[in-house]
C-alpha atoms as a PDB file:
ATOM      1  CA  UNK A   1     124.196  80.183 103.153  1.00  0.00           C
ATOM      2  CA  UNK A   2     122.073  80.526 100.349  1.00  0.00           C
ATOM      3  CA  UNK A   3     119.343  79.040 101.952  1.00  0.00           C
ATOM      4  CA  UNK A   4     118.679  82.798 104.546  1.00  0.00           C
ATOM      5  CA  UNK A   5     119.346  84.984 100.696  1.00  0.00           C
ATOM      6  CA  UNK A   6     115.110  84.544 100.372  1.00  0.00           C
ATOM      7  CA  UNK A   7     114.980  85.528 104.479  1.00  0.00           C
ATOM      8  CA  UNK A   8     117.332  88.111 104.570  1.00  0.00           C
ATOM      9  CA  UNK A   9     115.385  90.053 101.266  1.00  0.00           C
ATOM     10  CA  UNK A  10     112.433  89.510 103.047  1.00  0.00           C
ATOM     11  CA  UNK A  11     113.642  90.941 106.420  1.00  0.00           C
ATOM     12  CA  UNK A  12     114.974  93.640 104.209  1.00  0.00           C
ATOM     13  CA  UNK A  13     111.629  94.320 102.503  1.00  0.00           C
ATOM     14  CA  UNK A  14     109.786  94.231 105.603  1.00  0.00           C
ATOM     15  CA  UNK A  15     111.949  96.989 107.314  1.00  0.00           C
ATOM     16  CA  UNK A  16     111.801  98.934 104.259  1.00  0.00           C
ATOM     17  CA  UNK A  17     107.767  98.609 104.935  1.00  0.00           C
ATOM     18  CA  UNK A  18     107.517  99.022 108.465  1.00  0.00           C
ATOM     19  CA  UNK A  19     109.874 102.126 109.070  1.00  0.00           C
ATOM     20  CA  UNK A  20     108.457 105.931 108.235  1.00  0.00           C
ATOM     21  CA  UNK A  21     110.486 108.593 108.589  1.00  0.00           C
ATOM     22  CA  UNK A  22     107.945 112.139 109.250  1.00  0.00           C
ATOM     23  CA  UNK A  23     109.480 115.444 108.872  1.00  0.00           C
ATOM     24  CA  UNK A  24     109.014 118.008 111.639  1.00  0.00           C
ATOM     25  CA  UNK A  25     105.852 119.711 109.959  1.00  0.00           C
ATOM     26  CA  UNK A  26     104.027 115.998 109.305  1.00  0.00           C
ATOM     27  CA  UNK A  27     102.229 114.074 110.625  1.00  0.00           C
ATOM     28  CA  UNK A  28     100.792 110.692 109.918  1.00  0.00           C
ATOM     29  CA  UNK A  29      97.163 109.115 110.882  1.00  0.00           C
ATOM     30  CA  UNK A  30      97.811 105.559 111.231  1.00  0.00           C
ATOM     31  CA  UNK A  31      94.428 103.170 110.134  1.00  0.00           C
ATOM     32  CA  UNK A  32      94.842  99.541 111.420  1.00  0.00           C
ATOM     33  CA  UNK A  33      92.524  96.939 109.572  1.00  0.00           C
ATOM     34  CA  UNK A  34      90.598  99.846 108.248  1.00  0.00           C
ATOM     35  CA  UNK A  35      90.022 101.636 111.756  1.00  0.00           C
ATOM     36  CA  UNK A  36      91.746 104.738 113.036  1.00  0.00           C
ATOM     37  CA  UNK A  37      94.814 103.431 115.341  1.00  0.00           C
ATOM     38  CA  UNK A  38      96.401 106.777 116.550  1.00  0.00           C
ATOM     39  CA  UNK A  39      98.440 110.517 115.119  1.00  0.00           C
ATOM     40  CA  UNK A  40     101.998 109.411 114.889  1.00  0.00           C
ATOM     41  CA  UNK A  41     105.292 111.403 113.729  1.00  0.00           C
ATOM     42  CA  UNK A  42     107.282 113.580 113.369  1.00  0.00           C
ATOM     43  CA  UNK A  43     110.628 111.466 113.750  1.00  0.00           C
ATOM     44  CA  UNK A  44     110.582 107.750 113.643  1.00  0.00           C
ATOM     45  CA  UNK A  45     107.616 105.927 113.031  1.00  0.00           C
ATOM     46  CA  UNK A  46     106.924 101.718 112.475  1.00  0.00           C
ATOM     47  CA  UNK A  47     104.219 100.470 111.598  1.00  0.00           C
ATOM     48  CA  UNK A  48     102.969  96.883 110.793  1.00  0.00           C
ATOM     49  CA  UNK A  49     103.144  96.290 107.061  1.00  0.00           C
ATOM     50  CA  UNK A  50      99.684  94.824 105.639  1.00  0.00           C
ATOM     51  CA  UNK A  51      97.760  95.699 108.663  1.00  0.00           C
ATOM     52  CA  UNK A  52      98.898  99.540 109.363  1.00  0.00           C
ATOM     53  CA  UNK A  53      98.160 102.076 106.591  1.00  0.00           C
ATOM     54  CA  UNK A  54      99.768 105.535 107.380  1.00  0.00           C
ATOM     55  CA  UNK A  55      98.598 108.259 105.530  1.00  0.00           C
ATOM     56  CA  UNK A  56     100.602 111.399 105.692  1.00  0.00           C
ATOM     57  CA  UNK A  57      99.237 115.197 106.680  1.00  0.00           C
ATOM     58  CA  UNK A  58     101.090 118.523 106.168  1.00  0.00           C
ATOM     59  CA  UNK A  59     100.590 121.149 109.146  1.00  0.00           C
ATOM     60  CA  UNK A  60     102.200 124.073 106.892  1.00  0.00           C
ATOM     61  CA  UNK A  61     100.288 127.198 106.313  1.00  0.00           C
ATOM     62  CA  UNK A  62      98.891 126.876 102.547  1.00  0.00           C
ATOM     63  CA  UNK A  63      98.471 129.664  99.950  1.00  0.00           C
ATOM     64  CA  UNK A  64      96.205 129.088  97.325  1.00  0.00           C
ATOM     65  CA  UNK A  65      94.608 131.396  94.771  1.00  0.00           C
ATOM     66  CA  UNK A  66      90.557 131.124  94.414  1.00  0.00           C
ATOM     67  CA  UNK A  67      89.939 131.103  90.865  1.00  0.00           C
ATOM     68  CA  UNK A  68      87.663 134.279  89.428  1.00  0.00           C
ATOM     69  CA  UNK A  69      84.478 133.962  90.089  1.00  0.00           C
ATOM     70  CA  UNK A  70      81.363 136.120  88.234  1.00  0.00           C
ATOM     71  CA  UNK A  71      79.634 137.886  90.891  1.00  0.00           C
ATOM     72  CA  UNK A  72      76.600 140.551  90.587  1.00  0.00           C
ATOM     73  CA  UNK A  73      76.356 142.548  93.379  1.00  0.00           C
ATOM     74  CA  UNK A  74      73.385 143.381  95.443  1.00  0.00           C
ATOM     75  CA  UNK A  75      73.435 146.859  93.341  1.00  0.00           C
ATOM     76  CA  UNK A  76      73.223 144.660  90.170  1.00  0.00           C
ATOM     77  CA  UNK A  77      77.000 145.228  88.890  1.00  0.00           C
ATOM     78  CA  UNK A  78      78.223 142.585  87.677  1.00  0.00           C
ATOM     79  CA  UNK A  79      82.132 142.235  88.676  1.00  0.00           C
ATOM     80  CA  UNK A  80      85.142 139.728  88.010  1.00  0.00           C
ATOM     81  CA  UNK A  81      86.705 138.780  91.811  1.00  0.00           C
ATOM     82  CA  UNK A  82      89.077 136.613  92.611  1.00  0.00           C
ATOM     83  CA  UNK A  83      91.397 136.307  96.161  1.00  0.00           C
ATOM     84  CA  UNK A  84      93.320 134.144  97.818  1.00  0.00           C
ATOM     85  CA  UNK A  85      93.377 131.942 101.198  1.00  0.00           C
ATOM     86  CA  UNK A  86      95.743 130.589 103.788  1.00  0.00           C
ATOM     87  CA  UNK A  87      95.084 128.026 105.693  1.00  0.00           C
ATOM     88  CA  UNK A  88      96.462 124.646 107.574  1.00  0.00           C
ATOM     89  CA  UNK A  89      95.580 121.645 109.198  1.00  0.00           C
ATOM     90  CA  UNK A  90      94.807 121.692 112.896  1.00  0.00           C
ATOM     91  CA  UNK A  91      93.708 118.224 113.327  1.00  0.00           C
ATOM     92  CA  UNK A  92      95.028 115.499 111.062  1.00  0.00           C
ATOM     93  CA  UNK A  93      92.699 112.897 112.166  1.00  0.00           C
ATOM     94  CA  UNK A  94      89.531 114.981 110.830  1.00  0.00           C
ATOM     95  CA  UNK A  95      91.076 116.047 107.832  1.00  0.00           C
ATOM     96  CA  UNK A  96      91.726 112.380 106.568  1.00  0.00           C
ATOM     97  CA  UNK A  97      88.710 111.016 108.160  1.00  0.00           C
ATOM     98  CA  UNK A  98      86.214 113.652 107.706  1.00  0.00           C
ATOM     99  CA  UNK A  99      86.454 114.769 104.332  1.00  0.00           C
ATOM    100  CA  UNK A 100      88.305 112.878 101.214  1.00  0.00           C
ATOM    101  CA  UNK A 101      90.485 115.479 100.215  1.00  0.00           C
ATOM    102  CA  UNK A 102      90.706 118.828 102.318  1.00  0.00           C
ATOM    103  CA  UNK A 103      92.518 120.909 100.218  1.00  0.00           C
ATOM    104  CA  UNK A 104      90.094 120.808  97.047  1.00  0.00           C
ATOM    105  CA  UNK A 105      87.469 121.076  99.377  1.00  0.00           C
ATOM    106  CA  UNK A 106      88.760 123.906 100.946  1.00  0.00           C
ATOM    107  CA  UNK A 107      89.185 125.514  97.656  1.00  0.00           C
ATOM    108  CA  UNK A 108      85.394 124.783  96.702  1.00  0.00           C
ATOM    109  CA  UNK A 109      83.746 126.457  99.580  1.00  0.00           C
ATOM    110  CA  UNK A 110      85.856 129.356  99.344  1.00  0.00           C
ATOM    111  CA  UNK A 111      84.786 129.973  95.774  1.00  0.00           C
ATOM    112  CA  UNK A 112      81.258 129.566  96.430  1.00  0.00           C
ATOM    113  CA  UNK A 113      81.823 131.640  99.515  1.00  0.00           C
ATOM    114  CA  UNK A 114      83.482 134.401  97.946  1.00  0.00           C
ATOM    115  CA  UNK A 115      80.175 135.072  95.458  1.00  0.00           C
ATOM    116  CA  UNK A 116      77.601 134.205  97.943  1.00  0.00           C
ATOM    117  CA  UNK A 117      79.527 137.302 100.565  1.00  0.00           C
ATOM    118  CA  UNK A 118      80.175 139.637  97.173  1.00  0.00           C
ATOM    119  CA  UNK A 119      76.662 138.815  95.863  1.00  0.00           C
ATOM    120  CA  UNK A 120      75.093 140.056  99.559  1.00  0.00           C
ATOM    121  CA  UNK A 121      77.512 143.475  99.045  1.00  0.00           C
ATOM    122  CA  UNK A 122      77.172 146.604  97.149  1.00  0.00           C
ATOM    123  CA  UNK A 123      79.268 147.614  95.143  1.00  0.00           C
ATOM    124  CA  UNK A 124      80.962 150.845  97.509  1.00  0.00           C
ATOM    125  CA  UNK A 125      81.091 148.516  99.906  1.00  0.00           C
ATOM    126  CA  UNK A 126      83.161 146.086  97.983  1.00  0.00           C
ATOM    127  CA  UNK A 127      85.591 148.805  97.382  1.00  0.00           C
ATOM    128  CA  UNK A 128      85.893 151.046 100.108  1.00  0.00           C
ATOM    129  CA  UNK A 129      85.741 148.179 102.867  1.00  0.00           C
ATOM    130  CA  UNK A 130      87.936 145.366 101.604  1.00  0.00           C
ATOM    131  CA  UNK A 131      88.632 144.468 105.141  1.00  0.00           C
ATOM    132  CA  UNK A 132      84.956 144.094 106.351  1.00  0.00           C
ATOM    133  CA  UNK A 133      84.323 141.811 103.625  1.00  0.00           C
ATOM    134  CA  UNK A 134      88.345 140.027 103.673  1.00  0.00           C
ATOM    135  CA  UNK A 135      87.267 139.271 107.376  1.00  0.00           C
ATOM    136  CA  UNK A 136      83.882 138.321 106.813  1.00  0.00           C
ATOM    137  CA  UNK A 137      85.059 135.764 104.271  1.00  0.00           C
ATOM    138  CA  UNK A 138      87.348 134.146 106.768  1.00  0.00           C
ATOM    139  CA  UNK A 139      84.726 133.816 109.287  1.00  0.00           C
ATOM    140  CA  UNK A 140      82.229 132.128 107.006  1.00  0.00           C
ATOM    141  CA  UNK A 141      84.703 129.750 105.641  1.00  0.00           C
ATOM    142  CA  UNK A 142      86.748 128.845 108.547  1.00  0.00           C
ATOM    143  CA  UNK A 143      82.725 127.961 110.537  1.00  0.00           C
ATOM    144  CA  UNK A 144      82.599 125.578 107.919  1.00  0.00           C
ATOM    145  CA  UNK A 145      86.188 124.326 107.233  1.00  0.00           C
ATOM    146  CA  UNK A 146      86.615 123.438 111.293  1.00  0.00           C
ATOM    147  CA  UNK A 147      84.598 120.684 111.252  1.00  0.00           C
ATOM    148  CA  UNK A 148      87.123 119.507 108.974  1.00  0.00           C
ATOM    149  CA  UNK A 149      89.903 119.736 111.129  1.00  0.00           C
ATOM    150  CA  UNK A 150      91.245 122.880 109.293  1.00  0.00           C
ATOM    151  CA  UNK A 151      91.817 126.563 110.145  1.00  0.00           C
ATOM    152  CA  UNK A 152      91.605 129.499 107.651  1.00  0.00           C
ATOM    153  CA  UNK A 153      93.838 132.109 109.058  1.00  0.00           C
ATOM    154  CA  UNK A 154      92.868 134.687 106.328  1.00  0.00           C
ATOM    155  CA  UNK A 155      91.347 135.371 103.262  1.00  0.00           C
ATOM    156  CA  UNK A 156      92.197 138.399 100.789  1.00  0.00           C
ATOM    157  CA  UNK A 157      90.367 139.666  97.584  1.00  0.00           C
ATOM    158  CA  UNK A 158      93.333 140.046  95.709  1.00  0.00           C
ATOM    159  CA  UNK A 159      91.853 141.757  92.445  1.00  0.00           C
ATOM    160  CA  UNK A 160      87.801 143.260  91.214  1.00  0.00           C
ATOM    161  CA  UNK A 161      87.578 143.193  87.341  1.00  0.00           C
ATOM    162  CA  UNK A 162      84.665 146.112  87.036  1.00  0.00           C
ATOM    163  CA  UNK A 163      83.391 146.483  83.276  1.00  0.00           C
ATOM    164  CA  UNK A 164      84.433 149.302  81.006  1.00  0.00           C
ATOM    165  CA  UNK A 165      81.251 151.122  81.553  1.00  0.00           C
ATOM    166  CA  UNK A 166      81.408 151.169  85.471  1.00  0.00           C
ATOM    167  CA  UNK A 167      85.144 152.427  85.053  1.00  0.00           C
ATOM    168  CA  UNK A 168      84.411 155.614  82.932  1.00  0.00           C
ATOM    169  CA  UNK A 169      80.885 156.500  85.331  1.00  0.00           C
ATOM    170  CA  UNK A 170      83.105 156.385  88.388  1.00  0.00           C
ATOM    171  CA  UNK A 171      86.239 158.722  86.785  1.00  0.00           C
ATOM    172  CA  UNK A 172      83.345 160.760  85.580  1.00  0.00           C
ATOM    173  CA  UNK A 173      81.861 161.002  89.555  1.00  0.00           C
ATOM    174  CA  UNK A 174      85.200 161.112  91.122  1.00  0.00           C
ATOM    175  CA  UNK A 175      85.890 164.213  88.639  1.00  0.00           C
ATOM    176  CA  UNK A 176      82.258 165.883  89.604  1.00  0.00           C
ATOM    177  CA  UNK A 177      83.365 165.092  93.608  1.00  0.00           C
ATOM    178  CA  UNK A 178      86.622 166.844  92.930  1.00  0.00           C
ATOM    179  CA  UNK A 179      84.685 169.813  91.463  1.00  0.00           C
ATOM    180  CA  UNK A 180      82.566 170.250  93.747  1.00  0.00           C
ATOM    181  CA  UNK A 181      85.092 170.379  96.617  1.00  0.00           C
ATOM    182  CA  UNK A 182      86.873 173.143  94.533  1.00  0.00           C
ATOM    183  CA  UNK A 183      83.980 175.119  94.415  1.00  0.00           C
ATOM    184  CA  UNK A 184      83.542 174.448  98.107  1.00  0.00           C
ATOM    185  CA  UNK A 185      87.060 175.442  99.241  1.00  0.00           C
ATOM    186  CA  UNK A 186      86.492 178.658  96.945  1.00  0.00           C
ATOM    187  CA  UNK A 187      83.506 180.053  98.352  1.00  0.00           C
ATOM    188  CA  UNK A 188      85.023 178.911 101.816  1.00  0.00           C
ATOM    189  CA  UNK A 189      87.597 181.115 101.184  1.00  0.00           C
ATOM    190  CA  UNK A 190      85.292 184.114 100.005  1.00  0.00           C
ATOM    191  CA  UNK A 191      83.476 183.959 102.833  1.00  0.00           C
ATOM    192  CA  UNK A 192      86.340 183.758 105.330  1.00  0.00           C
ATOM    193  CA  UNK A 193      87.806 187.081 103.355  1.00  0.00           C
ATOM    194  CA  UNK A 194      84.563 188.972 103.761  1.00  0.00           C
ATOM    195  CA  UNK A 195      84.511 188.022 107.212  1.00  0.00           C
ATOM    196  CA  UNK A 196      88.327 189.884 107.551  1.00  0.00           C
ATOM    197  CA  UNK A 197      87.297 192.810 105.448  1.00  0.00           C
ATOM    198  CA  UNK A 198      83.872 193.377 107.819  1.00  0.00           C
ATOM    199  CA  UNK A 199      86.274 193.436 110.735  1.00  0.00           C
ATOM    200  CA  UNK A 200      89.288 195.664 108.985  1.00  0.00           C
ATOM    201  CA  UNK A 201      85.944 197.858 108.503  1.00  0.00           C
ATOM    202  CA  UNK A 202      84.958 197.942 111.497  1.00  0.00           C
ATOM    203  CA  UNK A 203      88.315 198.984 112.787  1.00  0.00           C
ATOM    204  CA  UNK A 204      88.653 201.718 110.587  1.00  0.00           C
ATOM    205  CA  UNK A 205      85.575 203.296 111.536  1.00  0.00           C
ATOM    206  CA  UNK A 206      86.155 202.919 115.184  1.00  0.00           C
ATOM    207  CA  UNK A 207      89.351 204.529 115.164  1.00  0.00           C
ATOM    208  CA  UNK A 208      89.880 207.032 112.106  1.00  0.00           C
ATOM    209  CA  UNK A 209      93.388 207.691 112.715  1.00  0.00           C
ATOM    210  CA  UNK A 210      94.178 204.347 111.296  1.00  0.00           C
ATOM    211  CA  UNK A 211      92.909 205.594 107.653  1.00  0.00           C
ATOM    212  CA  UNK A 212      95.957 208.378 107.746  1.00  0.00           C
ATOM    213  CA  UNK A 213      98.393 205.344 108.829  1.00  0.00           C
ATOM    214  CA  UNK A 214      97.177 203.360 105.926  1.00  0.00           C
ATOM    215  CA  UNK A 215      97.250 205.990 103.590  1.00  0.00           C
ATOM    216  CA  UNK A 216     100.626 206.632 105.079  1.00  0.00           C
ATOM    217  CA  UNK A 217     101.811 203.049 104.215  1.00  0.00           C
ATOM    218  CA  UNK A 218     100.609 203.085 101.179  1.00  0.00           C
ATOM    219  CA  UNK A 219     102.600 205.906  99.720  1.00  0.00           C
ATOM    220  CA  UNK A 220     105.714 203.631 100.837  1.00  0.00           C
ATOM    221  CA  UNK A 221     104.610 201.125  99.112  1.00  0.00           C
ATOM    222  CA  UNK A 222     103.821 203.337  95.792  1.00  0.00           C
ATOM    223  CA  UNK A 223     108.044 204.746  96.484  1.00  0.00           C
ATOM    224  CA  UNK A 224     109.226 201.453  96.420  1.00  0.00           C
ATOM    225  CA  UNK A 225     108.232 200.782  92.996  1.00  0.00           C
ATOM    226  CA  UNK A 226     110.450 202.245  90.057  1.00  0.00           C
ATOM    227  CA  UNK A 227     107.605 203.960  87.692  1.00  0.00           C
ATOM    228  CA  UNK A 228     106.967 207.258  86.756  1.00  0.00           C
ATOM    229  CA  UNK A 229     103.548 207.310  87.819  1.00  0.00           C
ATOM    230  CA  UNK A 230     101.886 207.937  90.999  1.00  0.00           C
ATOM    231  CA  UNK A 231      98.463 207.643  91.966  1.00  0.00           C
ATOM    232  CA  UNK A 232      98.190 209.375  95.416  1.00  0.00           C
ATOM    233  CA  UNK A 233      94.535 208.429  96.622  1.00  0.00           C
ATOM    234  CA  UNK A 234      92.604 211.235  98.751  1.00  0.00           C
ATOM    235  CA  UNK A 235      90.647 210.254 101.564  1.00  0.00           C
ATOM    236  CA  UNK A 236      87.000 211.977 101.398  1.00  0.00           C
ATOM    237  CA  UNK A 237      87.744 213.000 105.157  1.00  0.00           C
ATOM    238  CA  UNK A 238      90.313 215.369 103.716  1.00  0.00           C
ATOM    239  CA  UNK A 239      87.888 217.025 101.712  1.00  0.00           C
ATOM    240  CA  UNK A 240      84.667 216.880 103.785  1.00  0.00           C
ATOM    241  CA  UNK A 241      84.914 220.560 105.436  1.00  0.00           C
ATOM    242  CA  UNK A 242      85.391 222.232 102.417  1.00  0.00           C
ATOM    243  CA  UNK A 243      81.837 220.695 100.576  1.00  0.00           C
ATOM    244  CA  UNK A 244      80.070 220.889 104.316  1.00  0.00           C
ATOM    245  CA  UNK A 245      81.302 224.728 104.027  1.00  0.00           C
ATOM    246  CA  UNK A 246      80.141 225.393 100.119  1.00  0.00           C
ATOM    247  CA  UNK A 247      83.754 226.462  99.380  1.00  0.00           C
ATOM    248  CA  UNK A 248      84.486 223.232  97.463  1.00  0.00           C
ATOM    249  CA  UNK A 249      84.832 224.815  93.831  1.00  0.00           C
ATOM    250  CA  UNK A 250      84.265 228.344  94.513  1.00  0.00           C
ATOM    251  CA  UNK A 251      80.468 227.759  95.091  1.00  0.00           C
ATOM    252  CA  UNK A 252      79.060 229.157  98.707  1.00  0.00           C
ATOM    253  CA  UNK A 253      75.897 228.129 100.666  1.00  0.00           C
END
C-alpha cells in the first residue's frame, strides 16, 4: 500500500497542474511547446502540464488615470493636463502575443497622445470643446491600441492646471465681456425706449384729443397721492389763442 503513496501524490500533483478554473470575464491563451494552441475558458479548462502554458486575460472594462503631463499649447500656454481612459481587451490572443504587456502600453501611448492632441490645440479650444478633443483622443489611441487586440471606449481630460498668470488675464477678460454686454443691453434698451416715445409722439400729434385724456389721467394720478402740493401742468394748446390774439398779458397786436 505504501508502494502507490509516491503515485497517488503524483496523480494528485498532476491534476492540481492540469485543471484551470476561468471566471466568466477570463479568458486564457493556451501556448503549447512555445506556439499558440487555442483561446480557452471561461469554466473548466485542462491543460497538459509541462507542455501547455496558459496565460490568463481579463475582458473587464479598465479605468486608469493618465498621469499629468506638461503640455504647451499651439498658442504657447503652457498647461498641466491629465485624464483618464477606459478600455478592454477584445482579442486575447493579440494582446498576449502582440505586445508584452498591454496595459502599460496602453497607458504609454495615451500619455504621449494626450500632449501630442493638446500640443496641436489652442488654448479656447482646450476649454470650450472638451468633447472635440475627449473624442479625438479616443480615436487616435484606439487606431493604435487595435492592433493590439484592445479597444478604448473613451477617453476624458479629467483636470487643466493653467498658471496663476493665465487665471487672473482670463477673470480680468471675462469681467471686460460682462461689461461690455451691460453696456450693450443698456443702450439696447435706450434705443428700444426712444423708439416707443417717437411712436407715443406720433400719436399725440395725430390725434390731439389724446393730450386732454392724458392730462386728464394725470391729475388722477397727482389725487391719489397724499401731499399738499399740486403741480397742475398746462398744455400750450390751452393758451395758444390768447398769444395768437395779443391778449396774453394785456398786450394787443
Amino acid at each position: 500500500m505504501e508502494s502507490f503513496i509516491p503515485f497517488i501524490v503524483i496523480v494528485i500533483v498532476f491534476f492540481t497542474m492540469a485543471v484551470k478554473i476561468l471566471n466568466e470575464y477570463e479568458r486564457g491563451v493556451v501556448f503549447r511547446l512555445g506556439r499558440f494552441s487555442s483561446v480557452k475558458g471561461p469554466g473548466l479548462v485542462i491543460v497538459i502540464p509541462f507542455i501547455d502554458k496558459l496565460s490568463k486575460v481579463s475582458l473587464r472594462t479598465i479605468t486608469t488615470d493618465v498621469a499629468p503631463q506638461d503640455v504647451i499649447t499651439k498658442d504657447n500656454v503652457s498647461i498641466k493636463v491629465n485624464a483618464v481612459i477606459y478600455f478592454k481587451v477584445v482579442d486575447p490572443e493579440k494582446s498576449i502575443i502582440q505586445v508584452e504587456d498591454y496595459l502599460y502600453a496602453t497607458l504609454q501611448l495615451s500619455q504621449t497622445t494626450l500632449r501630442s492632441v493638446m500640443g496641436q490645440s489652442e488654448l479656447d479650444e482646450i476649454l470650450a470643446e472638451r468633447d472635440k478633443i475627449n473624442n479625438h483622443l479616443q480615436t487616435v489611441i484606439d487606431k493604435q491600441t487595435d492592433a493590439w487586440g484592445v479597444k478604448v471606449s473613451m477617453v476624458e481630460v479629467k483636470h487643466i492646471d493653467l498658471p496663476e498668470n493665465m487665471q487672473r488675464a482670463m477673470a480680468k477678460q471675462a469681467e471686460a465681456e460682462r461689461e461690455r454686454r451691460a453696456k450693450v443691453i443698456k443702450a439696447e434698451g435706450e434705443y428700444q425706449a426712444s423708439a416707443k416715445l417717437t411712436e407715443a409722439a406720433q400719436v399725440l400729434e395725430n390725434h390731439p384729443v389724446s393730450i386732454q385724456l392724458r392730462f386728464l389721467q394725470t391729475l388722477v394720478e397727482i389725487a391719489g397721492d397724499k401731499t399738499n402740493t399740486i403741480v397742475m401742468p398746462v398744455p400750450l394748446d390751452l393758451i395758444r389763442g390768447f398769444l395768437e390774439k395779443g391778449d396774453f398779458l394785456g398786450t394787443k397786436k
